[in-house]
C-alpha atoms as a PDB file:
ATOM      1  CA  UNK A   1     138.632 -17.117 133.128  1.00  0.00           C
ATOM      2  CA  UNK A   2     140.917 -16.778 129.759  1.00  0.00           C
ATOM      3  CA  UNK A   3     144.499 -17.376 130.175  1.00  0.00           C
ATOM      4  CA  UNK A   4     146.720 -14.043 129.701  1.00  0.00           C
ATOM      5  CA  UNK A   5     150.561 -14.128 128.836  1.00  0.00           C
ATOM      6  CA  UNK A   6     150.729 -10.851 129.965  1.00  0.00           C
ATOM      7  CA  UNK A   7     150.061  -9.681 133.702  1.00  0.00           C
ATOM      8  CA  UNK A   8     148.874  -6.476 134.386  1.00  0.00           C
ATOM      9  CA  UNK A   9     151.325  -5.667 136.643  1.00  0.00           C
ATOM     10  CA  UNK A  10     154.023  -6.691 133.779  1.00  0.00           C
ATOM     11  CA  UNK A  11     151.895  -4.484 131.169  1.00  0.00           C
ATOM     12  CA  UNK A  12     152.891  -1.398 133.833  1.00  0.00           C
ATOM     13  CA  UNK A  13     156.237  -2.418 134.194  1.00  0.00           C
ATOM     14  CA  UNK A  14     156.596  -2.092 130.456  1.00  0.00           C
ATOM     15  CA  UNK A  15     154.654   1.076 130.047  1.00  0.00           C
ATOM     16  CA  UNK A  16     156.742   2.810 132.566  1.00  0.00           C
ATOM     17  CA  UNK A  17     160.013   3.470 131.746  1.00  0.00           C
ATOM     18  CA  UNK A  18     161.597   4.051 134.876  1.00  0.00           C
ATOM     19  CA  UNK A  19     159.997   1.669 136.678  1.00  0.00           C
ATOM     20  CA  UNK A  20     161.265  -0.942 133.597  1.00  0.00           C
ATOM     21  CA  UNK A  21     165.166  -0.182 135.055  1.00  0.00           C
ATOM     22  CA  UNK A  22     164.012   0.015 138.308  1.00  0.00           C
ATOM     23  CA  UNK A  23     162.689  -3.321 138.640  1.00  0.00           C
ATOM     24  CA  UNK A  24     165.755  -4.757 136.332  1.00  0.00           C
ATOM     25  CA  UNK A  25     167.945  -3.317 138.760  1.00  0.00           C
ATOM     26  CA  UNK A  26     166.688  -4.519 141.954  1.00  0.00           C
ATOM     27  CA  UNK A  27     166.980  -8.298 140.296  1.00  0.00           C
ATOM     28  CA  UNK A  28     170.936  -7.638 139.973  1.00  0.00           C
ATOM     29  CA  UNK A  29     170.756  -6.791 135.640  1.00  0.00           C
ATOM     30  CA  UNK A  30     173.047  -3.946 134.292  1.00  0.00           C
ATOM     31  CA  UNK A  31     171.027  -0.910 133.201  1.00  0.00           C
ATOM     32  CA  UNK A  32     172.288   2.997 132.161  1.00  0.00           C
ATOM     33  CA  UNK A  33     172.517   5.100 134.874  1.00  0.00           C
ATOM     34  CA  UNK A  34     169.444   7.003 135.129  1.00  0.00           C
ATOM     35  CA  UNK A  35     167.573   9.828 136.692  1.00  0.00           C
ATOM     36  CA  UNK A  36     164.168  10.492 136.969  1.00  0.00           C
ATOM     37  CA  UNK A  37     163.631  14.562 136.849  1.00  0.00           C
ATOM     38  CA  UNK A  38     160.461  17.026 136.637  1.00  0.00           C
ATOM     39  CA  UNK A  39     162.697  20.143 137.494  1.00  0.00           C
ATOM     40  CA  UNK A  40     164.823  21.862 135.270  1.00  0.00           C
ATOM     41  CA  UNK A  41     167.269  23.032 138.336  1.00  0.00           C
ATOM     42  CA  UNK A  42     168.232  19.625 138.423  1.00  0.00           C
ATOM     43  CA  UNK A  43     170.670  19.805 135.546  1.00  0.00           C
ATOM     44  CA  UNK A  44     174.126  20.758 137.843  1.00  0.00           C
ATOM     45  CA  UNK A  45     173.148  17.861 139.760  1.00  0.00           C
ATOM     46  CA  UNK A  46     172.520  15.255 136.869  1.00  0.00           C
ATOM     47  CA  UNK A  47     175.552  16.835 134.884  1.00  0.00           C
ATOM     48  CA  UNK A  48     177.865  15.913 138.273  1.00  0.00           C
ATOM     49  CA  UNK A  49     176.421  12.100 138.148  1.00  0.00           C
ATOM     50  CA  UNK A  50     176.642  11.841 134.471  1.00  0.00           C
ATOM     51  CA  UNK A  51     179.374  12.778 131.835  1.00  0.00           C
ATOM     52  CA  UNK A  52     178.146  13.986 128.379  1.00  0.00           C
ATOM     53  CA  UNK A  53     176.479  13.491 126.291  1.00  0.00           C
ATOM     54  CA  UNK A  54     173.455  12.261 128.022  1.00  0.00           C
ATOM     55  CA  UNK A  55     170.259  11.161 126.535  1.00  0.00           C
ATOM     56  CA  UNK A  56     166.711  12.431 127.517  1.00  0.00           C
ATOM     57  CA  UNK A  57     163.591  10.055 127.135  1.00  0.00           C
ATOM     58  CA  UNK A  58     160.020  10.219 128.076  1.00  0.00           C
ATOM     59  CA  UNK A  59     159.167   7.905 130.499  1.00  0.00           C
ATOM     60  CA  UNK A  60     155.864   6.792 128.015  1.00  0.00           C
ATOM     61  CA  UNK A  61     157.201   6.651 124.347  1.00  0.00           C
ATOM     62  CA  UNK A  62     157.156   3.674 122.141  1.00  0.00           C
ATOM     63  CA  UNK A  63     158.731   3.292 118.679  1.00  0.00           C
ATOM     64  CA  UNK A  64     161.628   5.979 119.509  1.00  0.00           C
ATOM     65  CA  UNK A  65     159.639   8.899 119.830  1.00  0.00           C
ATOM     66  CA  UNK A  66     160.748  11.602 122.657  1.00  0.00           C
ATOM     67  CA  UNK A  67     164.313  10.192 122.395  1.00  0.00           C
ATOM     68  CA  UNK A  68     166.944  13.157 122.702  1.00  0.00           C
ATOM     69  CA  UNK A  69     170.675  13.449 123.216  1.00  0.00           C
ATOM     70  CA  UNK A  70     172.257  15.766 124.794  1.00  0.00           C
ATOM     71  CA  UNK A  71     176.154  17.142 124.687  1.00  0.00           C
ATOM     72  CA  UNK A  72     176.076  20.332 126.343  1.00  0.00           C
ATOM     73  CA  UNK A  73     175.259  22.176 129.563  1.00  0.00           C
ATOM     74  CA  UNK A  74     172.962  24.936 127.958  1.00  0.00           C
ATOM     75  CA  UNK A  75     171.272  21.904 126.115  1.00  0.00           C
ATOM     76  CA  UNK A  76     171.025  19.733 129.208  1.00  0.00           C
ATOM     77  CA  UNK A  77     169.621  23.385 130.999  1.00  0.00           C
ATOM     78  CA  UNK A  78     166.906  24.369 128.481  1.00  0.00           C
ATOM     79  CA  UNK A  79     165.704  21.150 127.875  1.00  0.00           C
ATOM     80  CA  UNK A  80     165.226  20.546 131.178  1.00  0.00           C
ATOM     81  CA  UNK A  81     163.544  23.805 131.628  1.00  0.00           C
ATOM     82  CA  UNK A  82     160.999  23.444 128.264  1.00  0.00           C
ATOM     83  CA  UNK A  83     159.172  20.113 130.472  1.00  0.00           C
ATOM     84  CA  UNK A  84     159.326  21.488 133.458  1.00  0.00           C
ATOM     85  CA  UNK A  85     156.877  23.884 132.454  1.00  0.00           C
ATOM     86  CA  UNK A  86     155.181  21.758 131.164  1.00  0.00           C
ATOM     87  CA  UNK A  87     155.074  19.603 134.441  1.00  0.00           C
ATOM     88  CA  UNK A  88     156.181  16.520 132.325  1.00  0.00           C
ATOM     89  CA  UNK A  89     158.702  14.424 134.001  1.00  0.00           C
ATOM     90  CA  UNK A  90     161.819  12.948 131.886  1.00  0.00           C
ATOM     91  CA  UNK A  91     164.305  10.154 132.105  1.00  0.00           C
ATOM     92  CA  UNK A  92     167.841  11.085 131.933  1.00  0.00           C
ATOM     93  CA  UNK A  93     170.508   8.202 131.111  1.00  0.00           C
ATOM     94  CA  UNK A  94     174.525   7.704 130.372  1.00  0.00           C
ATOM     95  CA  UNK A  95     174.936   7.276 126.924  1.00  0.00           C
ATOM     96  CA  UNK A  96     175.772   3.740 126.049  1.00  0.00           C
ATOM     97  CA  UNK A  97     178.668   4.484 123.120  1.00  0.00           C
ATOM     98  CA  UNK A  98     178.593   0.735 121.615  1.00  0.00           C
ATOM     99  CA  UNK A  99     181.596   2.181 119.406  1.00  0.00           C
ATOM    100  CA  UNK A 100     181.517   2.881 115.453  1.00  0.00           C
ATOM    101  CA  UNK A 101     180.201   6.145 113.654  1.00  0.00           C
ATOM    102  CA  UNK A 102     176.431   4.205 113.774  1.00  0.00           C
ATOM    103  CA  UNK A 103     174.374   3.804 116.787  1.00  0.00           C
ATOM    104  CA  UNK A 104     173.089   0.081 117.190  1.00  0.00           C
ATOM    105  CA  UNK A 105     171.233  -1.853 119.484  1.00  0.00           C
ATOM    106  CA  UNK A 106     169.481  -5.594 119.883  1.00  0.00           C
ATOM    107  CA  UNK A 107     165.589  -6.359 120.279  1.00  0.00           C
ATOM    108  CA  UNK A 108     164.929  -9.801 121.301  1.00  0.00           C
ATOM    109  CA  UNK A 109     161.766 -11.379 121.874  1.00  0.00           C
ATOM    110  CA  UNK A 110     161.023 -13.262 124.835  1.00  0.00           C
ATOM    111  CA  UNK A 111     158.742 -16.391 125.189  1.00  0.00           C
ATOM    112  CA  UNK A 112     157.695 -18.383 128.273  1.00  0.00           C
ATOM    113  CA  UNK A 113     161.642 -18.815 129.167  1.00  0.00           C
ATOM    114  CA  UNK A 114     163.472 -18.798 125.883  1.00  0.00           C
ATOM    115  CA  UNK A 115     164.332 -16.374 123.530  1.00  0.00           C
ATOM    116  CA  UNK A 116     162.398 -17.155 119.849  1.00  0.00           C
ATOM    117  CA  UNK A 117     164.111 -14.354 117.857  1.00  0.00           C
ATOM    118  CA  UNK A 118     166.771 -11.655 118.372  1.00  0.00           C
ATOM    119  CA  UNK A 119     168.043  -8.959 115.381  1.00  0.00           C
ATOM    120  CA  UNK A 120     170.648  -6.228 115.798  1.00  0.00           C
ATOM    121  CA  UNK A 121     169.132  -2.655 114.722  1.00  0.00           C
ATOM    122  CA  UNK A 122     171.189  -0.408 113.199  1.00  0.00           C
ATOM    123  CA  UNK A 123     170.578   3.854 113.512  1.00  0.00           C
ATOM    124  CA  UNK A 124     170.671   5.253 109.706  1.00  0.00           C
ATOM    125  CA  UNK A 125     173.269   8.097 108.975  1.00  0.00           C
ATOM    126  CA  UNK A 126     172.754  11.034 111.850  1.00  0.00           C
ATOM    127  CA  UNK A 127     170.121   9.319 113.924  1.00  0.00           C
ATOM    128  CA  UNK A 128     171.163   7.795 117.294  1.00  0.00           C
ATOM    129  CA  UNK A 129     167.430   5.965 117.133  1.00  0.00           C
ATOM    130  CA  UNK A 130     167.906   2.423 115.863  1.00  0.00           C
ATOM    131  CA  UNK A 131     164.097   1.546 116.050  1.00  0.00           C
ATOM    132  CA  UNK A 132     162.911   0.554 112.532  1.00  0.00           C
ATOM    133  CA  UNK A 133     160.022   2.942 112.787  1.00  0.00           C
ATOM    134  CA  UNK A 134     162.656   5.498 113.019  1.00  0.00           C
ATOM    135  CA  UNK A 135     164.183   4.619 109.611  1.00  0.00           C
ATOM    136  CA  UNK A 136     166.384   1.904 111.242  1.00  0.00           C
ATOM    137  CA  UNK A 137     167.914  -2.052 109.543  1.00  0.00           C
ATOM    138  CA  UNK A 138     167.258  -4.475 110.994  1.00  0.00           C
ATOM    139  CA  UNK A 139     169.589  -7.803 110.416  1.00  0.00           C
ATOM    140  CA  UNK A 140     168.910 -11.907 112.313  1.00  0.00           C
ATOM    141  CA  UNK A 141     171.244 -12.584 115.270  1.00  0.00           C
ATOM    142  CA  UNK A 142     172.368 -15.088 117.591  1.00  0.00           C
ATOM    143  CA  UNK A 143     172.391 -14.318 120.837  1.00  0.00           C
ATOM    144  CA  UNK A 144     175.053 -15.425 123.210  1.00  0.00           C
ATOM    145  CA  UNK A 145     173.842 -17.913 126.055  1.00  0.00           C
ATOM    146  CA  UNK A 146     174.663 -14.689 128.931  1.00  0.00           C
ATOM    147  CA  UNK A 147     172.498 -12.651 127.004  1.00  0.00           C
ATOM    148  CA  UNK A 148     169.785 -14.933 126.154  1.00  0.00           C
ATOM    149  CA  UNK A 149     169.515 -15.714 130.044  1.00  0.00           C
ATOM    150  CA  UNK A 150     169.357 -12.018 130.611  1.00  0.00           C
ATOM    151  CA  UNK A 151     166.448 -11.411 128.257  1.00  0.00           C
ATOM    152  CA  UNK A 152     164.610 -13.647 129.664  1.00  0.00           C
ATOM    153  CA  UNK A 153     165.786 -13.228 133.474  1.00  0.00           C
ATOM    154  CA  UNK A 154     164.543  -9.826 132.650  1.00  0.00           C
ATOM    155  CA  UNK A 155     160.818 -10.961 131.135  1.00  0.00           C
ATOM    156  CA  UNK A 156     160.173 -12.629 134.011  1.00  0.00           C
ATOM    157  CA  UNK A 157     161.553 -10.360 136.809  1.00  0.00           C
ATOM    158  CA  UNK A 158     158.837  -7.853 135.015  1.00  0.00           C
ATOM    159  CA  UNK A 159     155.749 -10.028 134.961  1.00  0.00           C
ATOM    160  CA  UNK A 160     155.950 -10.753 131.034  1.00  0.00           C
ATOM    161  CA  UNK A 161     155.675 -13.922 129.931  1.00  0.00           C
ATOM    162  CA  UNK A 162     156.223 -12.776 126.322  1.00  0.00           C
ATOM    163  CA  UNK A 163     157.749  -9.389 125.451  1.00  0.00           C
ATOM    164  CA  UNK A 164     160.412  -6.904 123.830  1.00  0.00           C
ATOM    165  CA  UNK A 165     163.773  -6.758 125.193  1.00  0.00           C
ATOM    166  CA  UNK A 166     166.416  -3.941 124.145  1.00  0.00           C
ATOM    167  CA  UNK A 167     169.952  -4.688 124.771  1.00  0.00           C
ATOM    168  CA  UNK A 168     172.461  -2.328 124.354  1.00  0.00           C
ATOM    169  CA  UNK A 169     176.527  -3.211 124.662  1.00  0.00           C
ATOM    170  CA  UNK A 170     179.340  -1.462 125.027  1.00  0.00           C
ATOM    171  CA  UNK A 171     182.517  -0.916 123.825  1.00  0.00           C
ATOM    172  CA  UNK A 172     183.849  -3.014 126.138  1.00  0.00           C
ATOM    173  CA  UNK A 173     181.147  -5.989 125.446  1.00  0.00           C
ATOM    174  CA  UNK A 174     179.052  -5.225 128.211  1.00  0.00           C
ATOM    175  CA  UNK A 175     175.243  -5.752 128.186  1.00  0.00           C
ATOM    176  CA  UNK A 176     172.814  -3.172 129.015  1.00  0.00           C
ATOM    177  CA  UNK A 177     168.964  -3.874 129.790  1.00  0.00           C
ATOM    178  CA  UNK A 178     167.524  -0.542 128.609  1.00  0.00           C
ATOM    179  CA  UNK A 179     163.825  -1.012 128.197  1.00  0.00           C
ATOM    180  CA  UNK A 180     160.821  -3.968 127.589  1.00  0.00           C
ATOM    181  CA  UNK A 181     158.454  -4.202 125.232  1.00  0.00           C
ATOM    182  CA  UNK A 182     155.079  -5.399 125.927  1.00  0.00           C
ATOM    183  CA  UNK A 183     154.419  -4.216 122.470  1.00  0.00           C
ATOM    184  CA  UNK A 184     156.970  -5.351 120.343  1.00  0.00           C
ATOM    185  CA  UNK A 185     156.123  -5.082 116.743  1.00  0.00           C
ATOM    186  CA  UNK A 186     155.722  -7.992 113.932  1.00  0.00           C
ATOM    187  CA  UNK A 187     158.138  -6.532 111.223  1.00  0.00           C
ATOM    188  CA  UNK A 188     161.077  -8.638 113.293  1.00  0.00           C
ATOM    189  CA  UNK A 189     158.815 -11.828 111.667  1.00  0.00           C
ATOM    190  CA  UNK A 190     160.196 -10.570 108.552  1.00  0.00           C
ATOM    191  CA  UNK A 191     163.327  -9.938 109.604  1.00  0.00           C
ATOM    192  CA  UNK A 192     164.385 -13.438 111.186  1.00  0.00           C
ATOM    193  CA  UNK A 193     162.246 -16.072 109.438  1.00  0.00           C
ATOM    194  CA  UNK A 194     160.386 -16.858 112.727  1.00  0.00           C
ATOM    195  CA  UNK A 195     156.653 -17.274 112.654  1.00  0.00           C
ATOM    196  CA  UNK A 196     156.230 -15.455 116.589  1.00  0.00           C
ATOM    197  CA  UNK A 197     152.358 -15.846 116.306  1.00  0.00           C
ATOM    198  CA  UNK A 198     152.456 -19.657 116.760  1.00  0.00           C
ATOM    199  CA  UNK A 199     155.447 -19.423 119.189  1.00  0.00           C
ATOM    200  CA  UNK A 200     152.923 -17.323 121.185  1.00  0.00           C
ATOM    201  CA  UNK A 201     150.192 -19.836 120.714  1.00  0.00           C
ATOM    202  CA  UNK A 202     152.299 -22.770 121.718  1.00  0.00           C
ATOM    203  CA  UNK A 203     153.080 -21.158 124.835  1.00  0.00           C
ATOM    204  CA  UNK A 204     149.660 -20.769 125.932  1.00  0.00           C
ATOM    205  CA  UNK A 205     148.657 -23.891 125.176  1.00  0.00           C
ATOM    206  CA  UNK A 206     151.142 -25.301 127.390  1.00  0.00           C
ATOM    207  CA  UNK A 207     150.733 -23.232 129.879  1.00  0.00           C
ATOM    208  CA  UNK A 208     146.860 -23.996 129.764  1.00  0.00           C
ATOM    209  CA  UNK A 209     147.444 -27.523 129.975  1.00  0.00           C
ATOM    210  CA  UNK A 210     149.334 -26.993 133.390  1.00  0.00           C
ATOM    211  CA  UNK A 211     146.997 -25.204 135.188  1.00  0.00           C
ATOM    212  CA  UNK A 212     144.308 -27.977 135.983  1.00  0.00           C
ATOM    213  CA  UNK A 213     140.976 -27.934 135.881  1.00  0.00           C
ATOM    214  CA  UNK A 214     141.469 -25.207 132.950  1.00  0.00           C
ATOM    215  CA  UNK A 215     142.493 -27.662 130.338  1.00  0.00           C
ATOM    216  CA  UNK A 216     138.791 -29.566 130.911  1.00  0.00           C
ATOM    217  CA  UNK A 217     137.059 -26.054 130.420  1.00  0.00           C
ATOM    218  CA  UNK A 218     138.100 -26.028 127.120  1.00  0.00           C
ATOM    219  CA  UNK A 219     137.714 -29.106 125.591  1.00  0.00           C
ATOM    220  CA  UNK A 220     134.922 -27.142 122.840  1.00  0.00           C
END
């Protein structure tokens, strides 16, 4: 009878990584190009839909671990072969260049149907990860009013009421949904002054207080 902010169907959304950009894309919001693959033969036909480099991913990774790129065909070939014997499946994507000699991207976190907090990550010298566990800065951002309604078009389009969402843009400004968090991490508390706990706590307690009979259950 507790209230969760978190569905379970959202919490598989999330874990999934392909089914993250699946469901993003049947709403109508940008993501990479991507391929799903468990077959190393496939590489002539994902190098024909995708121009180098390409990165790799594993469709269950958190934190930035299992996160390759790719920039040739023996590459793309081998590494295709190595987890197809080990019957692992991968996600292939088009690299999002967002321009500069550092890789960056944008984690936002989403609450009920605002964005709380939102800080650009920046990759350190010869690492295309950004995520802080990777060695990444982190540094507090405003978020435009297109991109704060795709964060949280996104949240709820995935069943999470609070979550993780990575942005990546372009060199051309365009926005990229690449993958939720229902996990997201407390260091970006730190990072942009913002207390998310109570934002969290707020939420549910409105939330409880629409739902009825509920809000007499827990009067103690």
């Amino acid at each position: 009878g507790l209230y969760s902010c978190i569905s379970s169907i959202g919490l598989l959304n999330a874990y999934d990584q392909m089914r993250t950009l699946q469901v993003a894309s049947e709403h109508g919001i940008r993501t990479p190009k991507s391929y799903m693959s468990d077959n190393y033969r496939d590489y002539e036909y994902i190098a024909s839909h995708l121009k180098l480099p390409i990165v790799i991913k594993h469709l269950h990774s958190s934190m930035g671990a299992g996160v390759s790129i790719i920039d040739t065909m023996i590459s793309l070939k081998t590494t295709l072969q190595s987890f197809s014997k080990i019957k692992k499946s991968i996600l292939v994507q088009e690299f999002i260049y967002s321009g500069g000699n550092k890789s960056k991207d944008i984690r936002a976190v989403v609450i009920g149907n605002q964005v709380v907090a939102a800080y650009e990550r920046t990759a350190k010298p010869n690492e295309i990860r950004a995520n802080l566990s990777q060695g990444g800065s982190g540094r507090s951002i405003s978020l435009s009013k297109e991109d704060k309604e795709l964060c949280v078009k996104s949240a709820k389009a995935l069943g999470l009421e609070t979550c993780g969402i990575d942005l990546m843009k372009d060199q051309k400004g365009k926005t990229y949904l690449i993958e939720s968090n229902s996990n997201y991490g407390w260091k970006i508390e730190k990072i942009c002054g913002v207390d998310i706990g109570s934002e969290i706590v707020k939420h549910i307690e409105q939330k409880i207080g629409t739902l009825g009979n509920r809000k007499a259950d827990l009067t103690e």
